[in-house]
C-alpha atoms as a PDB file:
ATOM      1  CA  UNK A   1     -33.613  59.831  32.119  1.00  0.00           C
ATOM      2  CA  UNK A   2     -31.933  61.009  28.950  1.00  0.00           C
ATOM      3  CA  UNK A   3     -28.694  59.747  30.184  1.00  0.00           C
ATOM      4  CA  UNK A   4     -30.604  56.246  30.378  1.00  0.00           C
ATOM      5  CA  UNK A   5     -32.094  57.037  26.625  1.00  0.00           C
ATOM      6  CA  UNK A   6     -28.521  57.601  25.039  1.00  0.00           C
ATOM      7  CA  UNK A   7     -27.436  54.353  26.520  1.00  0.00           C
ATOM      8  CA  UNK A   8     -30.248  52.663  25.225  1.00  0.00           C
ATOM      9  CA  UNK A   9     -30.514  53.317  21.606  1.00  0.00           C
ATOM     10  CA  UNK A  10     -27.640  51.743  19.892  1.00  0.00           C
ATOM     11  CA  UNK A  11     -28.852  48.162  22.185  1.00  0.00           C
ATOM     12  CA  UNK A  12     -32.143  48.787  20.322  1.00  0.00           C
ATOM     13  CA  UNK A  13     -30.611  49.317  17.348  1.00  0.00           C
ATOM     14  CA  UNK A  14     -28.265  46.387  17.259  1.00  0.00           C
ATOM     15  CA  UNK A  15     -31.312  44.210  18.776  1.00  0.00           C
ATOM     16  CA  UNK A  16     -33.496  44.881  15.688  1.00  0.00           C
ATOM     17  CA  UNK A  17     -30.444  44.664  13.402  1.00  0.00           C
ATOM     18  CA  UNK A  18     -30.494  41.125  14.827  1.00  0.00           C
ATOM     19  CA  UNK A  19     -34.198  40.226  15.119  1.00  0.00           C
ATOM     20  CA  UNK A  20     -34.657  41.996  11.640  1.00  0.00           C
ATOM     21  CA  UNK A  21     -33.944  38.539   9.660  1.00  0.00           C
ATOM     22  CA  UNK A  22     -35.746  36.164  11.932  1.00  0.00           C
ATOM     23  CA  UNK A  23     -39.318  38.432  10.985  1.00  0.00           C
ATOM     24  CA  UNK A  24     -38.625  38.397   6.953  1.00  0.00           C
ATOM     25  CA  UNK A  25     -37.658  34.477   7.329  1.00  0.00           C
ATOM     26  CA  UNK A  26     -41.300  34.523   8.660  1.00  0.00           C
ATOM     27  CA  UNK A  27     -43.363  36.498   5.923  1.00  0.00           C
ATOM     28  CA  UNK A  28     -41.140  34.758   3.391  1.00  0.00           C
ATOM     29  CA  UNK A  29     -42.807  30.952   4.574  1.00  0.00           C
ATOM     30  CA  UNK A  30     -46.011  32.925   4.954  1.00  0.00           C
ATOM     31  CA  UNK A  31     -46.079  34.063   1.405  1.00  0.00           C
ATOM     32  CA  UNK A  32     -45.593  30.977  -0.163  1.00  0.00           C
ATOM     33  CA  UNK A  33     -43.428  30.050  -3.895  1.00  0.00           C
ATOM     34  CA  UNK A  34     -44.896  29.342  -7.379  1.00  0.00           C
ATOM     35  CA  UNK A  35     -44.733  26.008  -8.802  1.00  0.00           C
ATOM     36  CA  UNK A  36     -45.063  24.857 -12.593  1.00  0.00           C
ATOM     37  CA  UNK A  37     -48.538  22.758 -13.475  1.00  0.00           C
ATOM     38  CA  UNK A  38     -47.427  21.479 -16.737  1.00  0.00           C
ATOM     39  CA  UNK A  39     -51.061  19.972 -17.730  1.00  0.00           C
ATOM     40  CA  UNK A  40     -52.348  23.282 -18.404  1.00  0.00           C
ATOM     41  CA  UNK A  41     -49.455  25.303 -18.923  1.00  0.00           C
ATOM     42  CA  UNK A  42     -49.663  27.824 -15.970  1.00  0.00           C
ATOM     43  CA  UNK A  43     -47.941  28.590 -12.249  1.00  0.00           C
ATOM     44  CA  UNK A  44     -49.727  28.090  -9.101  1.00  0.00           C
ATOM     45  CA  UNK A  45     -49.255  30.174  -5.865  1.00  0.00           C
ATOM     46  CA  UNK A  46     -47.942  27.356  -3.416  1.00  0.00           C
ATOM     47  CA  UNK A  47     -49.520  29.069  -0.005  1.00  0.00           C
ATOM     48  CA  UNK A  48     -51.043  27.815   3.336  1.00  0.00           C
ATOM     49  CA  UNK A  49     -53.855  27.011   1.856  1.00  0.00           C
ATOM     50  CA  UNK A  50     -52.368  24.421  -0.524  1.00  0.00           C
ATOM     51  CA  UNK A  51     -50.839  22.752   1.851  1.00  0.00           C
ATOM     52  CA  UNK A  52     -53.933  21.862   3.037  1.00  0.00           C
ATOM     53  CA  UNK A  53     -55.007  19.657  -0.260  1.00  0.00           C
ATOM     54  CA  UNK A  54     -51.509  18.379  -0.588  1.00  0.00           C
ATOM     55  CA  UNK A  55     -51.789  16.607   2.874  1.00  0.00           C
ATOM     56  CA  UNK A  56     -54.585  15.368   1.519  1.00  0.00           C
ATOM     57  CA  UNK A  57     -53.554  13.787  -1.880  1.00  0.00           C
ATOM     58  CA  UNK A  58     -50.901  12.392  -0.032  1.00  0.00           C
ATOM     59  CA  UNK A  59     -53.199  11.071   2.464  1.00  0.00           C
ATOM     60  CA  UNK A  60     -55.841   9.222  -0.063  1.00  0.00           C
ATOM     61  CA  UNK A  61     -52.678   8.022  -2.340  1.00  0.00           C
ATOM     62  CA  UNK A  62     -51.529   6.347   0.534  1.00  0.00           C
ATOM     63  CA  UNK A  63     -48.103   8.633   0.018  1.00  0.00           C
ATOM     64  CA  UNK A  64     -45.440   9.524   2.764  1.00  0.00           C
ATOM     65  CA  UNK A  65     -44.896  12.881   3.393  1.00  0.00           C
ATOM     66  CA  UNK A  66     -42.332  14.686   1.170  1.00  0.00           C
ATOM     67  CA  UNK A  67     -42.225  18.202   0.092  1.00  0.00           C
ATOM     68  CA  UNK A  68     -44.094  19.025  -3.128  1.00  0.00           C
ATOM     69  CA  UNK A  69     -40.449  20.112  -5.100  1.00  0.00           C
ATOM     70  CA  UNK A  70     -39.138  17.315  -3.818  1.00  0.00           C
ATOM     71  CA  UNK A  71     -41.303  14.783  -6.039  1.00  0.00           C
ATOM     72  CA  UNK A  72     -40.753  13.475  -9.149  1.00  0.00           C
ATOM     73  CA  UNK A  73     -42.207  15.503 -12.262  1.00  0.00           C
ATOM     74  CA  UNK A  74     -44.643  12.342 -12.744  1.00  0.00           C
ATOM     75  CA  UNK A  75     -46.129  12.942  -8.834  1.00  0.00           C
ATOM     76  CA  UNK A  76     -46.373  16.512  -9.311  1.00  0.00           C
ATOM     77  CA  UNK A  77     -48.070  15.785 -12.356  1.00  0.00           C
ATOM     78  CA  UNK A  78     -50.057  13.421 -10.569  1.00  0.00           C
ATOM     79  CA  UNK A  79     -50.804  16.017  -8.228  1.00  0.00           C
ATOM     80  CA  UNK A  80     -52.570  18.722 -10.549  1.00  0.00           C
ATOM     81  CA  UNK A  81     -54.445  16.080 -11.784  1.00  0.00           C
ATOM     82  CA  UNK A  82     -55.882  15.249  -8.398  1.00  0.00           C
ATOM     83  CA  UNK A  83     -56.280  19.124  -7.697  1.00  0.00           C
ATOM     84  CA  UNK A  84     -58.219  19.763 -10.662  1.00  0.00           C
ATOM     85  CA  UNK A  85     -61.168  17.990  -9.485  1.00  0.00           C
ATOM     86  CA  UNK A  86     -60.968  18.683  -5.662  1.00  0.00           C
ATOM     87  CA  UNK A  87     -61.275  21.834  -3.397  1.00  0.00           C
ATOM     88  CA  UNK A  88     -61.521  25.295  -4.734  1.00  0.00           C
ATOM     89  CA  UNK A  89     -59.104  24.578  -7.577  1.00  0.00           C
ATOM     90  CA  UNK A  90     -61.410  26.612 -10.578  1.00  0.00           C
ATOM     91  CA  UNK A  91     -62.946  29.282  -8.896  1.00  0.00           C
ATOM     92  CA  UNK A  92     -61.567  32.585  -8.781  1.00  0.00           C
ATOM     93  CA  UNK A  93     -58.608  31.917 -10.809  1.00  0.00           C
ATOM     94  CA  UNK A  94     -57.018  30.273  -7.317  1.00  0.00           C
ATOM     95  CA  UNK A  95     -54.043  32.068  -7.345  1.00  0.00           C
ATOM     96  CA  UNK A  96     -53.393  31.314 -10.518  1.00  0.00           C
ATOM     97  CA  UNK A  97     -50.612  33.215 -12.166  1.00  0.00           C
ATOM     98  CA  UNK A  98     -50.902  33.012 -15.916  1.00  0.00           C
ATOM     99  CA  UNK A  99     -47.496  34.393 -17.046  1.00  0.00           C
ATOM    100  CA  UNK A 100     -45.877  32.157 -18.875  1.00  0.00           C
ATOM    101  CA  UNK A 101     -42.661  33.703 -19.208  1.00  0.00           C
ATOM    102  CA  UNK A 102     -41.587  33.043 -15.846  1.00  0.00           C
END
């Protein structure tokens, strides 16, 4: 058995050298990015559940699907304004992150 264990350990070790990237890629997408709302001057977490209102907007504006940084500063634009009156977008600050500096 301990013969088996020493032959083991550096394939376990090189397999989660290996795997190691593939489970950060995945809490990276999971934790989302912050993106700029220029109308009132502060960042929004871009998570899961954003995604959710974006579909949307694009949906009722009759837009094809593109990804939000992809867009034009006049869609994005067009975007918050949409978002300000729809979902969740006031309460609890809504992931808002008011540092400027950034």
């Amino acid at each position: 058995m301990l013969k088996f264990c020493n032959r083991a350990i550096p394939h376990l070790v090189l397999a989660s050298l290996l795997l190691s990237p593939l489970a950060l890629v995945g809490c990276a997408a999971h934790a989302g990015y912050r993106v700029y709302d220029p109308d009132d001057g502060t960042y929004h977490y871009w998570r899961d559940g954003e995604v959710r209102y974006y579909n949307q907007w694009e949906h009722e504006t009759h837009r094809h699907h593109q990804d939000f940084r992809k867009r034009s500063p006049d869609e994005q634009k067009q975007y918050w304004q949409w978002r300000q009156t729809h979902g969740d977008h006031n309460q609890n600050n809504n992931g808002h992150d008011h540092d400027q500096n950034h």
